[in-house]
C-alpha atoms as a PDB file:
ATOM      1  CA  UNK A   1       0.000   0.000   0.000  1.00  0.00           C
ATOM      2  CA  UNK A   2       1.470   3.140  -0.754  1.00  0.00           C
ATOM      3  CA  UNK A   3      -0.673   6.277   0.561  1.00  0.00           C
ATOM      4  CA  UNK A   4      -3.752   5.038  -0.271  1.00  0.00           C
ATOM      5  CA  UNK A   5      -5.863   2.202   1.245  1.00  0.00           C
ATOM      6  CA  UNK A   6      -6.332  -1.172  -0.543  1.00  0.00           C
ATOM      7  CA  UNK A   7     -10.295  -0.626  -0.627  1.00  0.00           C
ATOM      8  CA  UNK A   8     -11.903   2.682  -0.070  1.00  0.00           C
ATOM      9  CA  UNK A   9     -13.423   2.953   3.137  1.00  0.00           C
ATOM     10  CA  UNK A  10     -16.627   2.504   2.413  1.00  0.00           C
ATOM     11  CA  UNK A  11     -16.539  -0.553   0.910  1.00  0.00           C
ATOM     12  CA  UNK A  12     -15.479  -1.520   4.370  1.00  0.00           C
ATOM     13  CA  UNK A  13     -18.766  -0.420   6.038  1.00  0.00           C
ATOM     14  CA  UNK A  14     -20.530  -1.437   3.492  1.00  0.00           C
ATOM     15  CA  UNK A  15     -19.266  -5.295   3.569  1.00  0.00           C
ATOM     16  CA  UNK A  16     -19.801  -4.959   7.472  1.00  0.00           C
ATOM     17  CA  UNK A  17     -23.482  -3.923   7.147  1.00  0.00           C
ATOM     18  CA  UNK A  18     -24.531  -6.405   4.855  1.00  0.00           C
ATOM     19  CA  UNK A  19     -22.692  -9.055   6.922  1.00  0.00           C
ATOM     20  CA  UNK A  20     -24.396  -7.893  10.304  1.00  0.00           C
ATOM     21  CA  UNK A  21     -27.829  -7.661   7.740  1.00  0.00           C
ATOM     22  CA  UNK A  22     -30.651 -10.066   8.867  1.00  0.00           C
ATOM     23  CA  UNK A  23     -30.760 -12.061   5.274  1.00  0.00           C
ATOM     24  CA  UNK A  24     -27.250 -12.761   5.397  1.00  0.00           C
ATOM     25  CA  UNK A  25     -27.030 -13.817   9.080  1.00  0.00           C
ATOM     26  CA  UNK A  26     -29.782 -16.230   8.046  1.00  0.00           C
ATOM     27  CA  UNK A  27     -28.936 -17.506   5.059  1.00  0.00           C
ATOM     28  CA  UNK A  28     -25.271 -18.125   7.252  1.00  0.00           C
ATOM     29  CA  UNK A  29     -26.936 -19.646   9.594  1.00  0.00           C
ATOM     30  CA  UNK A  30     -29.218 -21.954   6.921  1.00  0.00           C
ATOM     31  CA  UNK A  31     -26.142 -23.000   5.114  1.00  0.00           C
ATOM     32  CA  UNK A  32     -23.425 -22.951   7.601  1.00  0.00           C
ATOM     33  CA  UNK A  33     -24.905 -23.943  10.791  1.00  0.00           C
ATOM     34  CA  UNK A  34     -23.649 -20.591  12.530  1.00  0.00           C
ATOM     35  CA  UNK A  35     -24.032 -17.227  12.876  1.00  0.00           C
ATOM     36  CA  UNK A  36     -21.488 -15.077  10.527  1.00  0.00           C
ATOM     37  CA  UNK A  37     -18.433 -13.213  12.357  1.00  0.00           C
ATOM     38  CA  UNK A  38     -18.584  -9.713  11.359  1.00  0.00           C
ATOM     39  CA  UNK A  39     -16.004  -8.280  13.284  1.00  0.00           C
ATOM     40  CA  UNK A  40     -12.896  -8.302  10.838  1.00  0.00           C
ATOM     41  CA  UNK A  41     -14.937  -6.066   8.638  1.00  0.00           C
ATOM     42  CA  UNK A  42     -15.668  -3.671  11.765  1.00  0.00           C
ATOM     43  CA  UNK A  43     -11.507  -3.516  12.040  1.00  0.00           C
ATOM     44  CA  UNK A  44     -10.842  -2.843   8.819  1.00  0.00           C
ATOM     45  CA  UNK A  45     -13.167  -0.380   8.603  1.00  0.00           C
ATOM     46  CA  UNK A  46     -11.661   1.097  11.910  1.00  0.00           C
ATOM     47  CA  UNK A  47      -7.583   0.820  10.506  1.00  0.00           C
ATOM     48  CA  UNK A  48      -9.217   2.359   7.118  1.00  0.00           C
ATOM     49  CA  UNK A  49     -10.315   4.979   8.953  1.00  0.00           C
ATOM     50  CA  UNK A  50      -7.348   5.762  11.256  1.00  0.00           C
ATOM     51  CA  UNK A  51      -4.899   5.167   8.425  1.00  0.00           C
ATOM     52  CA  UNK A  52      -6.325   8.134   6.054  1.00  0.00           C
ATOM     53  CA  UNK A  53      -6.932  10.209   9.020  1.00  0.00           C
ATOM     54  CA  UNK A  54      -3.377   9.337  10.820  1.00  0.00           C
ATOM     55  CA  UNK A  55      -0.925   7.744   8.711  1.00  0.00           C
ATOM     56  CA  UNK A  56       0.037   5.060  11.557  1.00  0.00           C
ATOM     57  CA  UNK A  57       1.647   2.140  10.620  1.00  0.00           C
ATOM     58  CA  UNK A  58       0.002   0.063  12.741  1.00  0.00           C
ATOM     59  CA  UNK A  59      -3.471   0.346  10.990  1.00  0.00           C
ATOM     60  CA  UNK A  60      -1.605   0.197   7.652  1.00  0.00           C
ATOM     61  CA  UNK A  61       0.206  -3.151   8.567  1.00  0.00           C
ATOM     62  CA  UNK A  62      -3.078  -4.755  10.301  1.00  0.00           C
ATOM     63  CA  UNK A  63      -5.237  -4.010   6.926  1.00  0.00           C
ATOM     64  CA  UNK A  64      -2.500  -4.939   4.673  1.00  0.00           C
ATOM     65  CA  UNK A  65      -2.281  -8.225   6.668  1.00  0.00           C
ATOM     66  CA  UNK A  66      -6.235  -8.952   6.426  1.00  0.00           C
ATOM     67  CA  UNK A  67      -6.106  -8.492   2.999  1.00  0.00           C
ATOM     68  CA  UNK A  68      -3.989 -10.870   2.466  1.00  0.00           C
ATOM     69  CA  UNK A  69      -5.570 -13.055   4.780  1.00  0.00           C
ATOM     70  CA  UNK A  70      -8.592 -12.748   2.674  1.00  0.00           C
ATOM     71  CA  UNK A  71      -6.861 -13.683  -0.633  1.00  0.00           C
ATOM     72  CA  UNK A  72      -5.305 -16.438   1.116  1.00  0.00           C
ATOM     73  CA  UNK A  73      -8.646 -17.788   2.293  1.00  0.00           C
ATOM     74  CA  UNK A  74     -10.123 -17.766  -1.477  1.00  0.00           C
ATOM     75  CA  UNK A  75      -7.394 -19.842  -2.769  1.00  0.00           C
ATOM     76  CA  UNK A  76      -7.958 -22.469  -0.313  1.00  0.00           C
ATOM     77  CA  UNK A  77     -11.467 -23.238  -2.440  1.00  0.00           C
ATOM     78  CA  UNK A  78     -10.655 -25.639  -5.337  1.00  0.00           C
ATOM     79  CA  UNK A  79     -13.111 -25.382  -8.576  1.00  0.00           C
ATOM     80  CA  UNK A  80     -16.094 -27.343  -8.584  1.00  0.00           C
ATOM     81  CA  UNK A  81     -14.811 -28.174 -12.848  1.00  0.00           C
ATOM     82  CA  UNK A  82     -12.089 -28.889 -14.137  1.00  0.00           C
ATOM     83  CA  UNK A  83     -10.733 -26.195 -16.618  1.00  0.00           C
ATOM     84  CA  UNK A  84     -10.899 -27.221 -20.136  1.00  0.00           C
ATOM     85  CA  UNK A  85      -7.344 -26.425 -22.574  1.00  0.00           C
ATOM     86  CA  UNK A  86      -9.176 -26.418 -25.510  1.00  0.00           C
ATOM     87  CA  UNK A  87     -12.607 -26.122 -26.867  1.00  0.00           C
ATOM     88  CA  UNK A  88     -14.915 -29.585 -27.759  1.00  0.00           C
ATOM     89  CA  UNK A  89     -14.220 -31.171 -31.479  1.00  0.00           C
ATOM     90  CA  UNK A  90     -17.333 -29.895 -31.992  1.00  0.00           C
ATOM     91  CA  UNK A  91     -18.339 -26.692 -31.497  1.00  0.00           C
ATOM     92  CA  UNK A  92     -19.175 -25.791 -34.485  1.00  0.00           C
ATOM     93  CA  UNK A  93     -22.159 -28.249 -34.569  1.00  0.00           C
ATOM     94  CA  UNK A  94     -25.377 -25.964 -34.594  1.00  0.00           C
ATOM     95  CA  UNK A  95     -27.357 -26.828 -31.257  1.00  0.00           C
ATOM     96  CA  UNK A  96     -29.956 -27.819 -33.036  1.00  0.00           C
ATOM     97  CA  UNK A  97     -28.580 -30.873 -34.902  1.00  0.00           C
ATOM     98  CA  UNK A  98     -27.998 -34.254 -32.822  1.00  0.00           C
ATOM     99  CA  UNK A  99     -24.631 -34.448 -31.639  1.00  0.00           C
ATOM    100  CA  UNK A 100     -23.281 -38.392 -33.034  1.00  0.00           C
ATOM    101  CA  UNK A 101     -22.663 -40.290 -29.910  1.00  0.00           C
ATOM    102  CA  UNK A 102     -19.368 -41.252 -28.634  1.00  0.00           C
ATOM    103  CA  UNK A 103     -18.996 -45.397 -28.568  1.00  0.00           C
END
């Protein structure tokens, strides 16, 4: 980060308040079992705040490290398909024909 913030601010609050939002705590709750933890979001809203008001390090290195933190929690998730290198032998069939079946 150089002298600007990862995220703007706001995008901070607003990710809190739709976390702390009643549809999202219950659709957590209906696919997860629990309630969602919305304080991270609170804190980087908070080191947002206090790093474009006061420069402090602190609040720079503590939203630097949730971001990453965040990334690093996305890549855990492996893709429900595999990714394909090519396109099929044939996709230039019209949809509308019948495809010959493979034996």
């Amino acid at each position: 980060i150089g002298d600007t913030t990862p995220r703007d601010c706001g995008d901070y609050l607003s990710e809190f308040r739709h976390c702390k939002s009643l549809w999202n705590r219950f659709h957590h709750y209906y696919a997860y079992g629990t309630i969602p933890s919305c304080h991270q979001w609170k804190e980087d809203y908070n080191n947002c705040k206090e790093w474009e008001k006061h420069k402090t390090l602190k609040a720079k290195d503590a939203l630097q490290m949730s971001e990453r933190n965040r990334v690093e929690e996305q890549r855990k998730f492996t893709p429900v398909w595999t990714m394909r290198q090519g396109p099929p032998s044939d996709w230039h069939v019209p949809l509308t024909q019948e495809k010959p079946q493979d034996p």
